[in-house]
N, C-alpha and C. Protein backbone atom coordinates (compact mmCIF):
# COMPACT_ATOMS: atom_id res chain seq x y z
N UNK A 1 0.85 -1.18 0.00
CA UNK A 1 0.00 0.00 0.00
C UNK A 1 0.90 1.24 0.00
N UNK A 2 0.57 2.29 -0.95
CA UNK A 2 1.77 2.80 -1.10
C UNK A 2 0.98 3.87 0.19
N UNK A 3 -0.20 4.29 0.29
CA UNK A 3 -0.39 5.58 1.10
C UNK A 3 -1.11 4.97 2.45
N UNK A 4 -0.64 4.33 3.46
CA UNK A 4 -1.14 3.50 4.78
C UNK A 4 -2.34 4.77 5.27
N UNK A 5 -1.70 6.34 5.31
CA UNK A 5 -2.19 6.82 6.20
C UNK A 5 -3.69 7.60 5.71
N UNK A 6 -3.33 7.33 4.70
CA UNK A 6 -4.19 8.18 3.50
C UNK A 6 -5.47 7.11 3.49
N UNK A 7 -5.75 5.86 3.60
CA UNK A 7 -6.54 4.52 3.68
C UNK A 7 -6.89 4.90 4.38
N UNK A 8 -6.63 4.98 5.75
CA UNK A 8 -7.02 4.64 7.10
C UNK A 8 -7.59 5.94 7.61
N UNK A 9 -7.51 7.56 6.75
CA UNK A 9 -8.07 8.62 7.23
C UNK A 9 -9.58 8.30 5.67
N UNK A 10 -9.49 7.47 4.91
CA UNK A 10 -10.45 7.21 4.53
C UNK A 10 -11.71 6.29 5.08
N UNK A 11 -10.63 5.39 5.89
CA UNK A 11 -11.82 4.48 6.46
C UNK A 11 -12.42 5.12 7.37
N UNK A 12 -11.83 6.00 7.90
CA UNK A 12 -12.73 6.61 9.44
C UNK A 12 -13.81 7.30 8.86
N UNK A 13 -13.03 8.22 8.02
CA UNK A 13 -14.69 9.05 7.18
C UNK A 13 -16.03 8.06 6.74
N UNK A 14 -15.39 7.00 6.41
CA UNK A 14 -16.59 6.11 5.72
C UNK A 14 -17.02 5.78 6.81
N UNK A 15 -16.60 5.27 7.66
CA UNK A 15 -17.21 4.79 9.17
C UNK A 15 -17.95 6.06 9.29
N UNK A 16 -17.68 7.19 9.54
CA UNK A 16 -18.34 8.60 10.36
C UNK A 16 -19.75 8.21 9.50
N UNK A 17 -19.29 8.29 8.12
CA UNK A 17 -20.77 8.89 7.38
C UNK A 17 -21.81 7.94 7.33
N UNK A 18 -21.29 6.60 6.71
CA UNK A 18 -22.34 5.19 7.63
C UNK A 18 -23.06 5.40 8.99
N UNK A 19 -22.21 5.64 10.09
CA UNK A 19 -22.51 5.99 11.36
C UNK A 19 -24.02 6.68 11.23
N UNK A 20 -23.17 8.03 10.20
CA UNK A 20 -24.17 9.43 10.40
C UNK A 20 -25.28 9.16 9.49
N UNK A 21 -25.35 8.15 8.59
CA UNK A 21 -26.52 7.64 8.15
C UNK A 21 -27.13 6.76 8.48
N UNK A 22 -26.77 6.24 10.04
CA UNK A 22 -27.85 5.29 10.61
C UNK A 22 -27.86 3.85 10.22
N UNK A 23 -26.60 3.44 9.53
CA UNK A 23 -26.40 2.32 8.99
C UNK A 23 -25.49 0.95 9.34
N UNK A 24 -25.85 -0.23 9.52
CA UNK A 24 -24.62 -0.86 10.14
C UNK A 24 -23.72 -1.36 8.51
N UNK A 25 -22.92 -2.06 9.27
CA UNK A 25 -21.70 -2.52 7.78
C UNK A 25 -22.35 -2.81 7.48
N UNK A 26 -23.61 -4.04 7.54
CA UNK A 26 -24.20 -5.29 6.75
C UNK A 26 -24.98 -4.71 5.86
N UNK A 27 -25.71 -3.29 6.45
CA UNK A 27 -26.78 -2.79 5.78
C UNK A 27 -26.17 -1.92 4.61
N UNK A 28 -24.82 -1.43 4.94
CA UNK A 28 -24.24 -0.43 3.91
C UNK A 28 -24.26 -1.65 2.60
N UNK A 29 -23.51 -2.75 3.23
CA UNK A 29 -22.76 -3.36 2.14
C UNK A 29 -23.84 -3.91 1.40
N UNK A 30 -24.96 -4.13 1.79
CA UNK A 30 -26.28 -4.80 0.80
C UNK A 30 -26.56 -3.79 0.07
N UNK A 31 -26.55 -2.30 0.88
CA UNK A 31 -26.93 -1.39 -0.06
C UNK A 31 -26.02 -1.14 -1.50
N UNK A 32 -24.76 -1.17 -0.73
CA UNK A 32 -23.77 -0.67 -2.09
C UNK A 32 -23.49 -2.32 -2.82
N UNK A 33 -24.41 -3.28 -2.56
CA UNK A 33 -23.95 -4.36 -3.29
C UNK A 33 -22.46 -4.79 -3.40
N UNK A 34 -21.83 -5.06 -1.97
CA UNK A 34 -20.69 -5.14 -1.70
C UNK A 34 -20.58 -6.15 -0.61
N UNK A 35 -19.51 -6.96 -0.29
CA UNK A 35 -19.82 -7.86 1.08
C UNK A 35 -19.30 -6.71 2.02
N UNK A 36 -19.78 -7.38 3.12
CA UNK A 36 -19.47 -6.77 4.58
C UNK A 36 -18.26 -6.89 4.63
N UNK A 37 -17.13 -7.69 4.30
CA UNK A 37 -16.13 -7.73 4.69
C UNK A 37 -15.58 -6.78 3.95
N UNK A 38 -15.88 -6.03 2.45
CA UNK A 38 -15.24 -5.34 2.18
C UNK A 38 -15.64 -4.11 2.96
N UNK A 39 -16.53 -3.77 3.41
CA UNK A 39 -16.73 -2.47 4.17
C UNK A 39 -15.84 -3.03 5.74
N UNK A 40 -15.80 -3.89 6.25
CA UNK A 40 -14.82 -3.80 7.43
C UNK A 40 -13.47 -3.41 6.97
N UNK A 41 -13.00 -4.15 5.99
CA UNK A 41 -11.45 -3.96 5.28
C UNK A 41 -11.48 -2.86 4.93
N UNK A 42 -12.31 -1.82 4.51
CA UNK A 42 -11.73 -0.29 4.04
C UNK A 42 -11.85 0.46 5.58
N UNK A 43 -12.92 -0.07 6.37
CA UNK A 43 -12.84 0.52 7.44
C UNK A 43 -11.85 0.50 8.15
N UNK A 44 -10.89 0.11 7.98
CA UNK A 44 -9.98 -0.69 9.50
C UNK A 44 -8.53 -0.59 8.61
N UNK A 45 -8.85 0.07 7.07
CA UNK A 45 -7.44 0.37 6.33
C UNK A 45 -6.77 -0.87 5.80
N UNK A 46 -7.83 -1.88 5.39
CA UNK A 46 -6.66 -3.45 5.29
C UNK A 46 -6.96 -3.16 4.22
N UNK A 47 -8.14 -2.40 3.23
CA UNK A 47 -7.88 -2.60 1.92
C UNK A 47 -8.15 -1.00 1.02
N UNK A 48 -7.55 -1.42 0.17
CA UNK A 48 -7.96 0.29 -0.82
C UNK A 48 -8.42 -0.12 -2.05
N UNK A 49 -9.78 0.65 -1.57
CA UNK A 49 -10.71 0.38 -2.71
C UNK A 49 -10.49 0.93 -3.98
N UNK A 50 -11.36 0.39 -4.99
CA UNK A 50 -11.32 0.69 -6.57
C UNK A 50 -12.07 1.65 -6.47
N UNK A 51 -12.06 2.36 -8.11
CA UNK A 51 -13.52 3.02 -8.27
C UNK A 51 -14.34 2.49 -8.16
N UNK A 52 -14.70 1.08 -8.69
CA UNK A 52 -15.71 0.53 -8.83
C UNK A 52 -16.53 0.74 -7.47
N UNK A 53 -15.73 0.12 -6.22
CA UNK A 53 -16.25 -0.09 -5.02
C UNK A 53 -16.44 1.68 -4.54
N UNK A 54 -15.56 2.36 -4.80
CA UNK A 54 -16.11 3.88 -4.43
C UNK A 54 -17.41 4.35 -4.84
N UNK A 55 -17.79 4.37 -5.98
CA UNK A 55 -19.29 4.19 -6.85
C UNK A 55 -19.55 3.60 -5.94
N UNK A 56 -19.83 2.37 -5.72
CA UNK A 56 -21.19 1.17 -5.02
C UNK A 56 -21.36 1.63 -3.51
N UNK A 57 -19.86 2.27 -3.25
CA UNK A 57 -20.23 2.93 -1.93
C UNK A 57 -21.36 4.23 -1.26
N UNK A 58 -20.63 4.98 -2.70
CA UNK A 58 -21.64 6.42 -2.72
C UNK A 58 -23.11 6.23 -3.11
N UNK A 59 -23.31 5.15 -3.55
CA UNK A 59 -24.55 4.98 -4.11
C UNK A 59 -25.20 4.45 -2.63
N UNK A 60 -24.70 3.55 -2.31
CA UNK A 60 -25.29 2.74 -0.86
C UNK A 60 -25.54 3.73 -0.01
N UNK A 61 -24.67 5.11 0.43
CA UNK A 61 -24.79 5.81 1.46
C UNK A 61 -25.53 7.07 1.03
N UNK A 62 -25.86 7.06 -0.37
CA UNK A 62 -26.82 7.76 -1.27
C UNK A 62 -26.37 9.83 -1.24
N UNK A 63 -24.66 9.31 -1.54
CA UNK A 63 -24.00 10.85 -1.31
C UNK A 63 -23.57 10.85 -2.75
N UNK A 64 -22.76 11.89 -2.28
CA UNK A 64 -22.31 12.35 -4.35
C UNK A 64 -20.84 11.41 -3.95
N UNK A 65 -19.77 11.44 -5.21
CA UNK A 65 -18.93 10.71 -5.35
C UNK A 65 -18.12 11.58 -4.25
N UNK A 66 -18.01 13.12 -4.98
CA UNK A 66 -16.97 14.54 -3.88
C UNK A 66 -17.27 14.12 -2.32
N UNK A 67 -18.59 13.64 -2.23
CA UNK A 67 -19.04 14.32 -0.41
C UNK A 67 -17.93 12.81 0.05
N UNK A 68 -18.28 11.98 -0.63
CA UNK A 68 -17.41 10.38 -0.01
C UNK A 68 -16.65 10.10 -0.35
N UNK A 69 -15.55 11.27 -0.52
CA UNK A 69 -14.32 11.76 -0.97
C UNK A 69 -13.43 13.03 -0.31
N UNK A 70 -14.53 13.55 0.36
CA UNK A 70 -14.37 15.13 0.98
C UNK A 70 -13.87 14.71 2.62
N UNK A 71 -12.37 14.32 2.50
CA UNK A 71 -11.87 14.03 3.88
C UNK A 71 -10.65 14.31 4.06
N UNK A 72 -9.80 14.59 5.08
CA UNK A 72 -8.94 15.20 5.55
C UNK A 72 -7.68 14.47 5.71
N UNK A 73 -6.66 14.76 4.34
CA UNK A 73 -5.09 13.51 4.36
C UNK A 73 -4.78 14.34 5.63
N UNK A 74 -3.68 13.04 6.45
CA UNK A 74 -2.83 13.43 7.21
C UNK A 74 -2.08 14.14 6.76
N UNK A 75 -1.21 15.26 7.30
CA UNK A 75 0.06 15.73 6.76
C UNK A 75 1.09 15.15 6.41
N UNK A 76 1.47 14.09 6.70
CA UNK A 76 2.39 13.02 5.91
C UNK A 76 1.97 12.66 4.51
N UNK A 77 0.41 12.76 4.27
CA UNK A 77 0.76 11.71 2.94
C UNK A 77 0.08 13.01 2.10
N UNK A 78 0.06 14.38 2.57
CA UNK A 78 0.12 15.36 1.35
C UNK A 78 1.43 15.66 0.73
């Protein structure tokens, strides 16, 4: 993984906004037509998603592509 820190300030956002939409993993991942395990693995930084899975995400949490994208790199990996 070339950007560890850059993943893992993504997974928290995805966690926040799931959270803030009232959703558990199981329910995101049926929504975005994804398994649960891939929503634990981006959550927790074990994996970095495709576009593909970015799409199925934004669609599941029913945001624009920018808003589930609109998160804050650490200063290391700017």
């Amino acid at each position: 993984m070339k950007n560890p820190s850059g993943i893992q300030a993504f997974g928290i956002h995805l966690r926040r906004l799931r959270e803030a939409h009232g959703m558990s993993q199981q329910e995101l991942a049926y929504a975005a037509d994804v398994s649960k395990l891939t929503i634990q693995r981006t959550e927790n930084a074990k994996y970095s998603v495709t576009l593909d899975v970015l799409v199925s995400l934004a669609k599941g949490l029913r945001v624009s592509l920018p808003e589930l994208l609109d998160f804050e790199l650490p200063e290391e990996s700017v």
